[in-house]
PDB file of N, CA and C in Angstrom:
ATOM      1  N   UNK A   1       0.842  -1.194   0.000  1.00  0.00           N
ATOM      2  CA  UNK A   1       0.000   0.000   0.000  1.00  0.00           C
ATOM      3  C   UNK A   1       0.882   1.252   0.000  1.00  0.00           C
ATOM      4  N   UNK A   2       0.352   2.374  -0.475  1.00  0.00           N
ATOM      5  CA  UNK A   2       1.449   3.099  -0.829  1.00  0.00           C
ATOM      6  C   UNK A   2       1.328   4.101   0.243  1.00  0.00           C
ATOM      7  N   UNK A   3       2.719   4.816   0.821  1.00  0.00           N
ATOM      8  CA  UNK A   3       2.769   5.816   1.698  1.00  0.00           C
ATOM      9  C   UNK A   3       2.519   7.039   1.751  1.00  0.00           C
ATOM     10  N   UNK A   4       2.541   8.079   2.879  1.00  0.00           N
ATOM     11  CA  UNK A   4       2.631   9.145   2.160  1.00  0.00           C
ATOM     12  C   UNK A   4       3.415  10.030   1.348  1.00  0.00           C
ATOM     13  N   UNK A   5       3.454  10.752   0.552  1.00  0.00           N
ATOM     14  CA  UNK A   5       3.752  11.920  -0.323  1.00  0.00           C
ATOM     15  C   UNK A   5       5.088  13.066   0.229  1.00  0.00           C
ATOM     16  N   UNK A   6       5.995  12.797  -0.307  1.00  0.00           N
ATOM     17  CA  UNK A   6       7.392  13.616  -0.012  1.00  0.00           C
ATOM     18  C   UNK A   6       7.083  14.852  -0.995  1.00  0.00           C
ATOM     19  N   UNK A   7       6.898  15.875  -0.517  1.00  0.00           N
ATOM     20  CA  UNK A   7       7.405  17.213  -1.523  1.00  0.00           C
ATOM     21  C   UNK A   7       8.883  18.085  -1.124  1.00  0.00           C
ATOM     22  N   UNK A   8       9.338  17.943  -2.153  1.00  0.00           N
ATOM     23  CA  UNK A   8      10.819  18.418  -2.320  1.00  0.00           C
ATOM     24  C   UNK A   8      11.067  19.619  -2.875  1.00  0.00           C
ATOM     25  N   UNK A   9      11.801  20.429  -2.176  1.00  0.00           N
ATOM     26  CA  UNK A   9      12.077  21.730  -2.838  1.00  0.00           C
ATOM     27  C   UNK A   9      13.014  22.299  -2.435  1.00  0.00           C
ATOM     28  N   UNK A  10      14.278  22.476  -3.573  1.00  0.00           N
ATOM     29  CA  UNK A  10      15.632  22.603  -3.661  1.00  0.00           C
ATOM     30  C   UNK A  10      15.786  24.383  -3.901  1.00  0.00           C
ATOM     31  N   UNK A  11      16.596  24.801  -4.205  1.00  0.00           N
ATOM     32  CA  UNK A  11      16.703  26.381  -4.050  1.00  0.00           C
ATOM     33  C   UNK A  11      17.880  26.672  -3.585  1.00  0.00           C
ATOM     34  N   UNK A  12      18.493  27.997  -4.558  1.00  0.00           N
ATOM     35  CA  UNK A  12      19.604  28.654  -4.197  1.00  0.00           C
ATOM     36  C   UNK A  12      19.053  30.193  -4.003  1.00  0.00           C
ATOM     37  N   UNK A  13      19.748  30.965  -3.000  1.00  0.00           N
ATOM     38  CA  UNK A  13      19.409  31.778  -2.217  1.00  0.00           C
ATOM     39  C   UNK A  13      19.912  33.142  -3.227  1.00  0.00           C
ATOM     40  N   UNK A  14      19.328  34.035  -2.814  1.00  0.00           N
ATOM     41  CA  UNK A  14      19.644  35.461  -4.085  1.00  0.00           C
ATOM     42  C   UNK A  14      21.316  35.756  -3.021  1.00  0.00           C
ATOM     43  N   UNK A  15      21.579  36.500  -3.397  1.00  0.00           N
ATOM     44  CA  UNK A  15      22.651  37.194  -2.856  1.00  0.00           C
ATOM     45  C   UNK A  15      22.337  38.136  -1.761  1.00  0.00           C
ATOM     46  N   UNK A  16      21.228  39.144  -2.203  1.00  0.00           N
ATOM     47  CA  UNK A  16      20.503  40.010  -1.515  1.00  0.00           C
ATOM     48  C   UNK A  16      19.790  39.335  -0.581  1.00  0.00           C
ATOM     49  N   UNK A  17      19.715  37.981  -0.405  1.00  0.00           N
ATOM     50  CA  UNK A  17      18.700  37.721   0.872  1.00  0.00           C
ATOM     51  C   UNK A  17      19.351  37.576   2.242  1.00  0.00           C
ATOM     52  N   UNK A  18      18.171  38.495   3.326  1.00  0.00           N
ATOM     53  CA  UNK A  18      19.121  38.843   4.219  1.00  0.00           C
ATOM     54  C   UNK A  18      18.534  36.991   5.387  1.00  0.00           C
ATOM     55  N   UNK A  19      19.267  37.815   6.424  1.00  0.00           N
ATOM     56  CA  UNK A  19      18.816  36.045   7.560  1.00  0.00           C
ATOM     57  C   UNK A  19      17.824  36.480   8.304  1.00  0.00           C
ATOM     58  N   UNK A  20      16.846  37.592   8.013  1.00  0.00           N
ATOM     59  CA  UNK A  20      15.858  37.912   8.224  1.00  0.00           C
ATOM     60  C   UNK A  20      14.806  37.727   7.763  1.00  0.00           C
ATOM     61  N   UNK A  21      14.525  37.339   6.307  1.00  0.00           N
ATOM     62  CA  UNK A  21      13.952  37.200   5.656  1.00  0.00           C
ATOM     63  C   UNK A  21      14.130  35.855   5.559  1.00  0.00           C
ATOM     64  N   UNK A  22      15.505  35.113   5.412  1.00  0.00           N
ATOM     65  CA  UNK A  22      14.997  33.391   5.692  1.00  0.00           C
ATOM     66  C   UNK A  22      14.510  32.749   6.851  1.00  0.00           C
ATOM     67  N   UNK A  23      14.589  33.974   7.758  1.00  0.00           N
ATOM     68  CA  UNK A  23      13.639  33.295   8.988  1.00  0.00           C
ATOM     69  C   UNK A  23      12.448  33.486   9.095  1.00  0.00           C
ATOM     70  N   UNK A  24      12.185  34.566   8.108  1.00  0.00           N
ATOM     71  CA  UNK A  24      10.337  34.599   8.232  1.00  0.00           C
ATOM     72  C   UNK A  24       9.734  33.790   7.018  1.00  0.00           C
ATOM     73  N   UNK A  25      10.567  33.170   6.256  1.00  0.00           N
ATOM     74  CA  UNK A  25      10.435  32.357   5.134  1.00  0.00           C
ATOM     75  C   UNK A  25       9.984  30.795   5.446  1.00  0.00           C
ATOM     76  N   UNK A  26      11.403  30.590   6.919  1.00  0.00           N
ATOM     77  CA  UNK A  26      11.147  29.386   7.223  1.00  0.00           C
ATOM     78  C   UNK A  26       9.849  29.198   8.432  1.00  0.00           C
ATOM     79  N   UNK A  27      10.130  30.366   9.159  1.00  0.00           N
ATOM     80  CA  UNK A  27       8.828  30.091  10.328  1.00  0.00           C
ATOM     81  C   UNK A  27       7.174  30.251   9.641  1.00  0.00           C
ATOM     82  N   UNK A  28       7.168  31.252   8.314  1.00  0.00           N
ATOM     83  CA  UNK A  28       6.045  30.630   8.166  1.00  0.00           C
ATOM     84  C   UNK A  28       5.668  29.282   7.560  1.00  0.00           C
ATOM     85  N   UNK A  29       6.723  28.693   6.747  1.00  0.00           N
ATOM     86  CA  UNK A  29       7.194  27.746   6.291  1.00  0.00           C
ATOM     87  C   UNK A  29       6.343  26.400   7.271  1.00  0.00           C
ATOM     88  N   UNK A  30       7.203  26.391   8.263  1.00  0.00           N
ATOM     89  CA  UNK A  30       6.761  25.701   9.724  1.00  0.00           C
ATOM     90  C   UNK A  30       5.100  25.754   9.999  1.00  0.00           C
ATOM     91  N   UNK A  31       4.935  27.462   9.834  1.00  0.00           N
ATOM     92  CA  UNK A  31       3.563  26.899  10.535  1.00  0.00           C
ATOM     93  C   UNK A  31       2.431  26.691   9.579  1.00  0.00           C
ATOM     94  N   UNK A  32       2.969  25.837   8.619  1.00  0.00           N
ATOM     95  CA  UNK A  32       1.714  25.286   7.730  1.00  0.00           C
ATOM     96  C   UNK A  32       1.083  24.429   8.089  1.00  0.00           C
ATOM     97  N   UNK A  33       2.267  23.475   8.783  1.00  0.00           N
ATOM     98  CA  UNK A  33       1.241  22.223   9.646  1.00  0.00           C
ATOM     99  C   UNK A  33       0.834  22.467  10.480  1.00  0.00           C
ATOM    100  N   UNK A  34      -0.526  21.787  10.445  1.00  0.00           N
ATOM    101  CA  UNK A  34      -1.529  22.607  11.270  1.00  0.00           C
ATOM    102  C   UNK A  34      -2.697  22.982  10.796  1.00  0.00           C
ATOM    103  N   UNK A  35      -2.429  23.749   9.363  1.00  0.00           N
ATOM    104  CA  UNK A  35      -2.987  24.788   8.981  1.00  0.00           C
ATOM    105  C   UNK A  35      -3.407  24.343   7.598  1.00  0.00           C
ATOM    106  N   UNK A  36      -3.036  23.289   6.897  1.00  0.00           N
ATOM    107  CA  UNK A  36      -2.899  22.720   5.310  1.00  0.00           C
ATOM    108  C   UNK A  36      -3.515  21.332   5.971  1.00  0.00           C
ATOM    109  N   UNK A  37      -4.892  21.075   5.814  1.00  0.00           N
ATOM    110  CA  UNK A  37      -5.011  19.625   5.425  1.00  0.00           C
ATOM    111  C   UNK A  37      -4.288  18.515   4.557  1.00  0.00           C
ATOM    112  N   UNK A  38      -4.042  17.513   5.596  1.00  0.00           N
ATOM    113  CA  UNK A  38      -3.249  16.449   4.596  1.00  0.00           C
ATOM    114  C   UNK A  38      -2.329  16.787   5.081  1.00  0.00           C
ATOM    115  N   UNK A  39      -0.980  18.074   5.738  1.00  0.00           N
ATOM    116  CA  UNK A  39       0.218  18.097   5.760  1.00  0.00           C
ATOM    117  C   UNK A  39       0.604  17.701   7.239  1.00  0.00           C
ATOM    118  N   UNK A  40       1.422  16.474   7.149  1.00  0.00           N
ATOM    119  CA  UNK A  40       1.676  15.767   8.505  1.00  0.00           C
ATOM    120  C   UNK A  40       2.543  16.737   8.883  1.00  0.00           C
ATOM    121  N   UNK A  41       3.619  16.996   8.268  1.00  0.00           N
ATOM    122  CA  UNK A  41       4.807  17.406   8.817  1.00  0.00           C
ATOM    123  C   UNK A  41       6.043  18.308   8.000  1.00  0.00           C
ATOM    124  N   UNK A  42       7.034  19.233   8.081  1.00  0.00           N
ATOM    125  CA  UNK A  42       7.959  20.119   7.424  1.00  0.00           C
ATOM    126  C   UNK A  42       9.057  20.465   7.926  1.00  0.00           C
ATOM    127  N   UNK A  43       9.985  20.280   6.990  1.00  0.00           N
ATOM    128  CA  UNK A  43      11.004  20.543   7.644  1.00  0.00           C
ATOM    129  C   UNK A  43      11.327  21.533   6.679  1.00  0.00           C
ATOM    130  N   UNK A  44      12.839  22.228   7.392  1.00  0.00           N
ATOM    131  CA  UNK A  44      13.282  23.464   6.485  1.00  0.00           C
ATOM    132  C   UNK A  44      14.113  23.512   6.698  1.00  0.00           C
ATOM    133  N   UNK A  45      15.659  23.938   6.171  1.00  0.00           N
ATOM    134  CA  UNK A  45      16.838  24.143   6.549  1.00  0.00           C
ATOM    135  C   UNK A  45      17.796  24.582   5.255  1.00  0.00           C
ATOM    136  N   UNK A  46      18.787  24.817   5.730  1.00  0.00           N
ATOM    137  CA  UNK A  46      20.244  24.741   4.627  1.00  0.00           C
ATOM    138  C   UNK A  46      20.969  23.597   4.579  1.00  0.00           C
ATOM    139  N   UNK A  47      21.916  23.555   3.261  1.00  0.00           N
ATOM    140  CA  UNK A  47      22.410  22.882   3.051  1.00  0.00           C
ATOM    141  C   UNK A  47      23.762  22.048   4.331  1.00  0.00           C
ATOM    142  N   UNK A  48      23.469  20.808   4.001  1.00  0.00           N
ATOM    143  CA  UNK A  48      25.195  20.635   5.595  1.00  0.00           C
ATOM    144  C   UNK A  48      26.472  20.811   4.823  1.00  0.00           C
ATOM    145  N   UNK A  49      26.698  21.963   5.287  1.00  0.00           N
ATOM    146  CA  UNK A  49      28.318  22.134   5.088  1.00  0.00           C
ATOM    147  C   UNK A  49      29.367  20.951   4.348  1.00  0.00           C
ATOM    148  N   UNK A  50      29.099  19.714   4.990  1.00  0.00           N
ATOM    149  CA  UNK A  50      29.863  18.875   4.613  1.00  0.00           C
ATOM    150  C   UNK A  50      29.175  18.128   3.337  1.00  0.00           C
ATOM    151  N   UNK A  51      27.942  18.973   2.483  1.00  0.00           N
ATOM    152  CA  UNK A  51      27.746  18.281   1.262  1.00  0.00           C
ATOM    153  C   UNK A  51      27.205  19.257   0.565  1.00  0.00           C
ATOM    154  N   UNK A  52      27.526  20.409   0.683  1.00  0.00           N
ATOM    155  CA  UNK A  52      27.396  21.588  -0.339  1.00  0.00           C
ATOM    156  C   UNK A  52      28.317  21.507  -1.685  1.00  0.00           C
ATOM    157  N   UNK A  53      29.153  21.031  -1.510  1.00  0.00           N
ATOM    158  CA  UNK A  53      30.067  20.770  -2.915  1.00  0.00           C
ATOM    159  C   UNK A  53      29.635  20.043  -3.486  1.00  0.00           C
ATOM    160  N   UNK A  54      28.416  19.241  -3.237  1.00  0.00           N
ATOM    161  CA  UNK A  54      27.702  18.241  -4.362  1.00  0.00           C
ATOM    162  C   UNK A  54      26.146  18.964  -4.546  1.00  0.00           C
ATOM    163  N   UNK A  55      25.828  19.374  -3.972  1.00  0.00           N
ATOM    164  CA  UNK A  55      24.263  19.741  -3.862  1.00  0.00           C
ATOM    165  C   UNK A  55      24.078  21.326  -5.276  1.00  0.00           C
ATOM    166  N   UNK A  56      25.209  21.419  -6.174  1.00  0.00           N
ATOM    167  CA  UNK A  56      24.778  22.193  -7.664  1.00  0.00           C
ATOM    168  C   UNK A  56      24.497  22.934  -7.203  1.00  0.00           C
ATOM    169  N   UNK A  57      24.614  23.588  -6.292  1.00  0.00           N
ATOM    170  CA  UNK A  57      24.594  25.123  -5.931  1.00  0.00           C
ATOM    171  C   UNK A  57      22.370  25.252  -5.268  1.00  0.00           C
ATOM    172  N   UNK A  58      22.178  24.097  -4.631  1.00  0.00           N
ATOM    173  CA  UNK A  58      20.999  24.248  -4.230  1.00  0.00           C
ATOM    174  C   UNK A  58      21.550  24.004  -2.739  1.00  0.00           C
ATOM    175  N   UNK A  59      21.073  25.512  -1.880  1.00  0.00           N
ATOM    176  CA  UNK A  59      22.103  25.859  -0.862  1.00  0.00           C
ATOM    177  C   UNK A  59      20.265  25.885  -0.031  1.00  0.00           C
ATOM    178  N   UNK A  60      19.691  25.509  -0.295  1.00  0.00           N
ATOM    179  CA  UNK A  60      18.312  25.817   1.016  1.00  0.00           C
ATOM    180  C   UNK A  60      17.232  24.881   0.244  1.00  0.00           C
ATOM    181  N   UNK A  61      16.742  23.986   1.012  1.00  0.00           N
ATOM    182  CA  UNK A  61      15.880  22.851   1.076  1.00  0.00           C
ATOM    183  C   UNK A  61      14.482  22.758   1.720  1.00  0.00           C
ATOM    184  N   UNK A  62      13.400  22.145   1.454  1.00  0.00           N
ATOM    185  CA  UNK A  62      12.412  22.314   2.344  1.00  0.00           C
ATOM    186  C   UNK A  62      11.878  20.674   2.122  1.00  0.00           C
ATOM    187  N   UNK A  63      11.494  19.934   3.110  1.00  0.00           N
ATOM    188  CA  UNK A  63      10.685  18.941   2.893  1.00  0.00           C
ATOM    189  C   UNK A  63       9.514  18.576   3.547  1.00  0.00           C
ATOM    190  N   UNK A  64       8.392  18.367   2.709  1.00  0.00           N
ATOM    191  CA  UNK A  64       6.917  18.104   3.242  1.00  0.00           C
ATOM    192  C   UNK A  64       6.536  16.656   3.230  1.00  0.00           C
ATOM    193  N   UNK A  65       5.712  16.269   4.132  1.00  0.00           N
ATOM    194  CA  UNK A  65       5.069  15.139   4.154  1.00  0.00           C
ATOM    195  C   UNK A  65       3.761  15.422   4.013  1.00  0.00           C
ATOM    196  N   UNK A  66       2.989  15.147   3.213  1.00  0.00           N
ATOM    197  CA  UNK A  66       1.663  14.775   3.242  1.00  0.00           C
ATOM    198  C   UNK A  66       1.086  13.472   3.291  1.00  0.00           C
ATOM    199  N   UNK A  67      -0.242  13.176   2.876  1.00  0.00           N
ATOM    200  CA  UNK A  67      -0.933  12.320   3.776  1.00  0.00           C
ATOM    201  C   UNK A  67      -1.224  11.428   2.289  1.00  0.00           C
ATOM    202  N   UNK A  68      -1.847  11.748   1.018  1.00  0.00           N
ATOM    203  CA  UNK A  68      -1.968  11.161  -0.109  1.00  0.00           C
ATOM    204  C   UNK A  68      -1.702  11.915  -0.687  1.00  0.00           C
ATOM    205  N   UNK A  69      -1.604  11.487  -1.927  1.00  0.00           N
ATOM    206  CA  UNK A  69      -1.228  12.529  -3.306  1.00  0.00           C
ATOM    207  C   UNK A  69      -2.309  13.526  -4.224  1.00  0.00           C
ATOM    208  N   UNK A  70      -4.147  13.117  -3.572  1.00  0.00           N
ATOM    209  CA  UNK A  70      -5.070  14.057  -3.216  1.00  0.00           C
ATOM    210  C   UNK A  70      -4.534  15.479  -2.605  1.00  0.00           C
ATOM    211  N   UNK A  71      -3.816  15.324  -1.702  1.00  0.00           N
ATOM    212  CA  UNK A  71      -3.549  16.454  -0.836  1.00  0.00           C
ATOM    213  C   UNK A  71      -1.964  17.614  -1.683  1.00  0.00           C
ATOM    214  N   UNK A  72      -2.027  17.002  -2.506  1.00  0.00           N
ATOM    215  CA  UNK A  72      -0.798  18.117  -3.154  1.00  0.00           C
ATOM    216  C   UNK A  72      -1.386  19.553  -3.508  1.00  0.00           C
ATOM    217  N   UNK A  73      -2.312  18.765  -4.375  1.00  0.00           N
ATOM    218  CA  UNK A  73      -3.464  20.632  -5.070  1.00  0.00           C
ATOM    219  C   UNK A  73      -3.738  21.392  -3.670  1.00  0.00           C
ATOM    220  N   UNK A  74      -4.619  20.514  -2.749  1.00  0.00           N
ATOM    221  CA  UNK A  74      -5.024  20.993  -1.814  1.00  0.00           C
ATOM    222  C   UNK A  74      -3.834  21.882  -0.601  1.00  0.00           C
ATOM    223  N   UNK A  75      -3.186  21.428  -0.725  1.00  0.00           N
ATOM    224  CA  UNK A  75      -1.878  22.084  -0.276  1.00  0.00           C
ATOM    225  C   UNK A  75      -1.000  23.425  -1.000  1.00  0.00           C
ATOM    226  N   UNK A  76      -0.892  23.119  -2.607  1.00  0.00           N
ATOM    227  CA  UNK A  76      -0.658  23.973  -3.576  1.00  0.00           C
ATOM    228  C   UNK A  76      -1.292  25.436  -3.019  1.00  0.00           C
ATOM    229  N   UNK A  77      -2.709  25.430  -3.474  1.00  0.00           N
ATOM    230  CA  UNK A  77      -3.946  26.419  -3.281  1.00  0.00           C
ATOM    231  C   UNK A  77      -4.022  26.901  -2.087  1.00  0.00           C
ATOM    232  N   UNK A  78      -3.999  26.232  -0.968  1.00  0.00           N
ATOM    233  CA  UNK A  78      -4.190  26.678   0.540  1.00  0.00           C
ATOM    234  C   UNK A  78      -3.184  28.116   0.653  1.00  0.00           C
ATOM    235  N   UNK A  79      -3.805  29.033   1.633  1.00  0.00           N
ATOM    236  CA  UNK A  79      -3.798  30.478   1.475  1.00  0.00           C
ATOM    237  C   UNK A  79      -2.420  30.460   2.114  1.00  0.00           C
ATOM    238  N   UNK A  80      -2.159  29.913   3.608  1.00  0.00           N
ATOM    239  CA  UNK A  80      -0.765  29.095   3.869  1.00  0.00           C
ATOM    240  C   UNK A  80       0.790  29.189   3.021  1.00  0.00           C
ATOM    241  N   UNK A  81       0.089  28.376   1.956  1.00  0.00           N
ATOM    242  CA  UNK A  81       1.213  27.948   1.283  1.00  0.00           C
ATOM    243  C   UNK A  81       1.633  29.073   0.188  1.00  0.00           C
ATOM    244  N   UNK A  82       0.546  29.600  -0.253  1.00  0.00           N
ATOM    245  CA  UNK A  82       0.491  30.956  -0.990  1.00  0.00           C
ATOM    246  C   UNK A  82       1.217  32.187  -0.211  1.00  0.00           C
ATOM    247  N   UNK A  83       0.938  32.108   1.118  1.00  0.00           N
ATOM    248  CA  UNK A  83       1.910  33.434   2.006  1.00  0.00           C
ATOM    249  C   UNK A  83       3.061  32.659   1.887  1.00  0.00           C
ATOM    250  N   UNK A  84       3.501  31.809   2.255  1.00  0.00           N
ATOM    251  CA  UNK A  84       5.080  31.055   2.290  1.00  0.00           C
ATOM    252  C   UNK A  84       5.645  31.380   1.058  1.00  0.00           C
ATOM    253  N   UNK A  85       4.935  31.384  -0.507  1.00  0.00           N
ATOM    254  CA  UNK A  85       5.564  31.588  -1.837  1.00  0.00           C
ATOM    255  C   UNK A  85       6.061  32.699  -1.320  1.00  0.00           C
ATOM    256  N   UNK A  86       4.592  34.019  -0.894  1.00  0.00           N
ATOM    257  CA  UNK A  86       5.188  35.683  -1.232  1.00  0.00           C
ATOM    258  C   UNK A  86       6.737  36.096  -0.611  1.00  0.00           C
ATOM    259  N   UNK A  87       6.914  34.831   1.058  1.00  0.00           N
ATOM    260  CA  UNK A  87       8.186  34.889   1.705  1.00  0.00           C
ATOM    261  C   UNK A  87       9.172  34.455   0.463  1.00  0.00           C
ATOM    262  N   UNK A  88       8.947  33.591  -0.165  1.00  0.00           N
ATOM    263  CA  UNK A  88      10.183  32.733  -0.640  1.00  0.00           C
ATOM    264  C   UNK A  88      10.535  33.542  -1.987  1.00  0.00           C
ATOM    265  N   UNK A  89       9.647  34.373  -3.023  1.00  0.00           N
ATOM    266  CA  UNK A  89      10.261  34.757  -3.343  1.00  0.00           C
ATOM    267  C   UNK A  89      11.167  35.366  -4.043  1.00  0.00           C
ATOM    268  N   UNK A  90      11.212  36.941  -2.782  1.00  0.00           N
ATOM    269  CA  UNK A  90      12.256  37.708  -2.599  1.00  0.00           C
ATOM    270  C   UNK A  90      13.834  36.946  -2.201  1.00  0.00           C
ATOM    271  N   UNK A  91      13.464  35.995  -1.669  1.00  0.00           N
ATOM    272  CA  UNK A  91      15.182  35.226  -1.193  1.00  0.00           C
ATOM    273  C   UNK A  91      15.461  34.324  -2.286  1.00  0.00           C
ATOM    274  N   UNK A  92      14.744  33.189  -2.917  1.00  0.00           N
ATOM    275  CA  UNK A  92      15.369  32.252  -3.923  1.00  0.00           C
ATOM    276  C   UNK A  92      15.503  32.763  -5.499  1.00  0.00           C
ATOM    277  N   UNK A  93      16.501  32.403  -5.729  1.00  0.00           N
ATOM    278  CA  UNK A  93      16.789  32.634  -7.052  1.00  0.00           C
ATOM    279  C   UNK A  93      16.024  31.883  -8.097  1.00  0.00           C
ATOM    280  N   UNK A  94      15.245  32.746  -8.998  1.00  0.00           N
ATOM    281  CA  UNK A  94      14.532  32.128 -10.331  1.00  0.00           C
ATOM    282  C   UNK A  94      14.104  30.855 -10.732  1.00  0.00           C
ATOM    283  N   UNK A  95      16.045  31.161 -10.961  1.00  0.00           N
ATOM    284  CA  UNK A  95      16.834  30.207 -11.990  1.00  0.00           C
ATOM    285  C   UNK A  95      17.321  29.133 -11.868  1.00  0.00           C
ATOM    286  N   UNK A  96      17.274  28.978 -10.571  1.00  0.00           N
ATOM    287  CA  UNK A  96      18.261  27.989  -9.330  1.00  0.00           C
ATOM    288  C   UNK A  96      16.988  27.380  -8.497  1.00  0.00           C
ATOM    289  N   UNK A  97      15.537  26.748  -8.834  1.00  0.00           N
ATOM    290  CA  UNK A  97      14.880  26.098  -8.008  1.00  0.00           C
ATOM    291  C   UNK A  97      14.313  25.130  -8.600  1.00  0.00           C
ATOM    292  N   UNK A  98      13.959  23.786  -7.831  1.00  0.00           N
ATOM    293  CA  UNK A  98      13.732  22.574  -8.122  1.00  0.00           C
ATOM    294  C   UNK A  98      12.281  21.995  -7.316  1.00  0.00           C
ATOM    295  N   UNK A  99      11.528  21.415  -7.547  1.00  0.00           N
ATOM    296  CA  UNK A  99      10.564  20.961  -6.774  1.00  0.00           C
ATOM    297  C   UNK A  99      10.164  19.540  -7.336  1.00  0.00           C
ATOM    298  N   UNK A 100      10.369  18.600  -6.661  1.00  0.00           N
ATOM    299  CA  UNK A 100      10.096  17.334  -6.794  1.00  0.00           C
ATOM    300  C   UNK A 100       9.177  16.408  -5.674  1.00  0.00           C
ATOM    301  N   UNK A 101       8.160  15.241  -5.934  1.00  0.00           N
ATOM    302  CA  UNK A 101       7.603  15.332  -5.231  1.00  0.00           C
ATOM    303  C   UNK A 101       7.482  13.211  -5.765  1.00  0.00           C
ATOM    304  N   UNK A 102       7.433  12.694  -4.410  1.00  0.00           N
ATOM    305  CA  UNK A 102       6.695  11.528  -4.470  1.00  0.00           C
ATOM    306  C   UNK A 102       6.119  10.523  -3.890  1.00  0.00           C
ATOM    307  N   UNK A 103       5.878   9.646  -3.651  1.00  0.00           N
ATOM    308  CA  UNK A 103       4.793   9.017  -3.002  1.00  0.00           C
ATOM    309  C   UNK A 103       5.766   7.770  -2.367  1.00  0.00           C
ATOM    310  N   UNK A 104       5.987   7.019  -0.540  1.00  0.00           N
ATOM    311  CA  UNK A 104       6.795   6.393  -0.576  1.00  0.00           C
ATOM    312  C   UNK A 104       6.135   5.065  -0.221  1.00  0.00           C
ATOM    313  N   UNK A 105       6.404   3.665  -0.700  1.00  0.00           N
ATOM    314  CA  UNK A 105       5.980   3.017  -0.244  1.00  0.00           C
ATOM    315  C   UNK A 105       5.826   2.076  -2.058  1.00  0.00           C
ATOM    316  N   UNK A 106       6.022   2.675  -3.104  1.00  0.00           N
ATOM    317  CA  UNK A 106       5.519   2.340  -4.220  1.00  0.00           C
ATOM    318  C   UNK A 106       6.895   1.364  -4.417  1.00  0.00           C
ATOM    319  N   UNK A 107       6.331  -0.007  -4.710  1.00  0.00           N
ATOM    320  CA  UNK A 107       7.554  -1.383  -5.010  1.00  0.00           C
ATOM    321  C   UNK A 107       7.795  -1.321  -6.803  1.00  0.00           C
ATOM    322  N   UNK A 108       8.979  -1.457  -6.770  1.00  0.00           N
ATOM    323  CA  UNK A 108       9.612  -1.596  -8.163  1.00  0.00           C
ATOM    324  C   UNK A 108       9.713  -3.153  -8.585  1.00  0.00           C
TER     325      UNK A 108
END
């Protein structure tokens, strides 16, 4: 049976972004759960030092758990996740972001 839903989102930081702005990026970030049906859980952070020389210049990460893969749109749309974009962004670069997403539990 299949698990829940990993959303992935990779990102390199502008130059101009200050550590003020990635903290109101990440705390609202945080308080989605809660607030987004379907979203168990989030994490947020930077890259670890000791694997930035492989990570292509994606220097700030976010990872979501949701509940099924129903709950992505519903998460997308939620007003939540829409204030977290307006945080994110002024700090991430364009050109430099990745979002990947999938479901765990699925046998090959």
């Amino acid at each position: 049976m299949p698990g829940p839903i990993f959303h992935i989102v990779l990102f390199e930081l502008r130059k101009t972004s200050t550590e003020a702005q990635i903290a109101e990026f990440a705390a609202a970030a945080r308080a989605m759960v809660g607030q987004v049906p379907g979203l168990i859980s989030l994490e947020v952070g930077p890259c670890l030092p000791q694997t930035l020389q492989r990570s292509q210049g994606f220097e700030f990460g976010l990872c979501a758990m949701l509940e099924k893969v129903e709950d992505l749109p519903v998460y997308a749309k939620h007003d939540a996740h829409l204030f977290v974009l307006q945080k994110i962004d002024p700090i991430r670069n364009p050109d430099k972001f990745l979002a990947f997403d999938f479901e765990s539990g699925i046998k090959f």
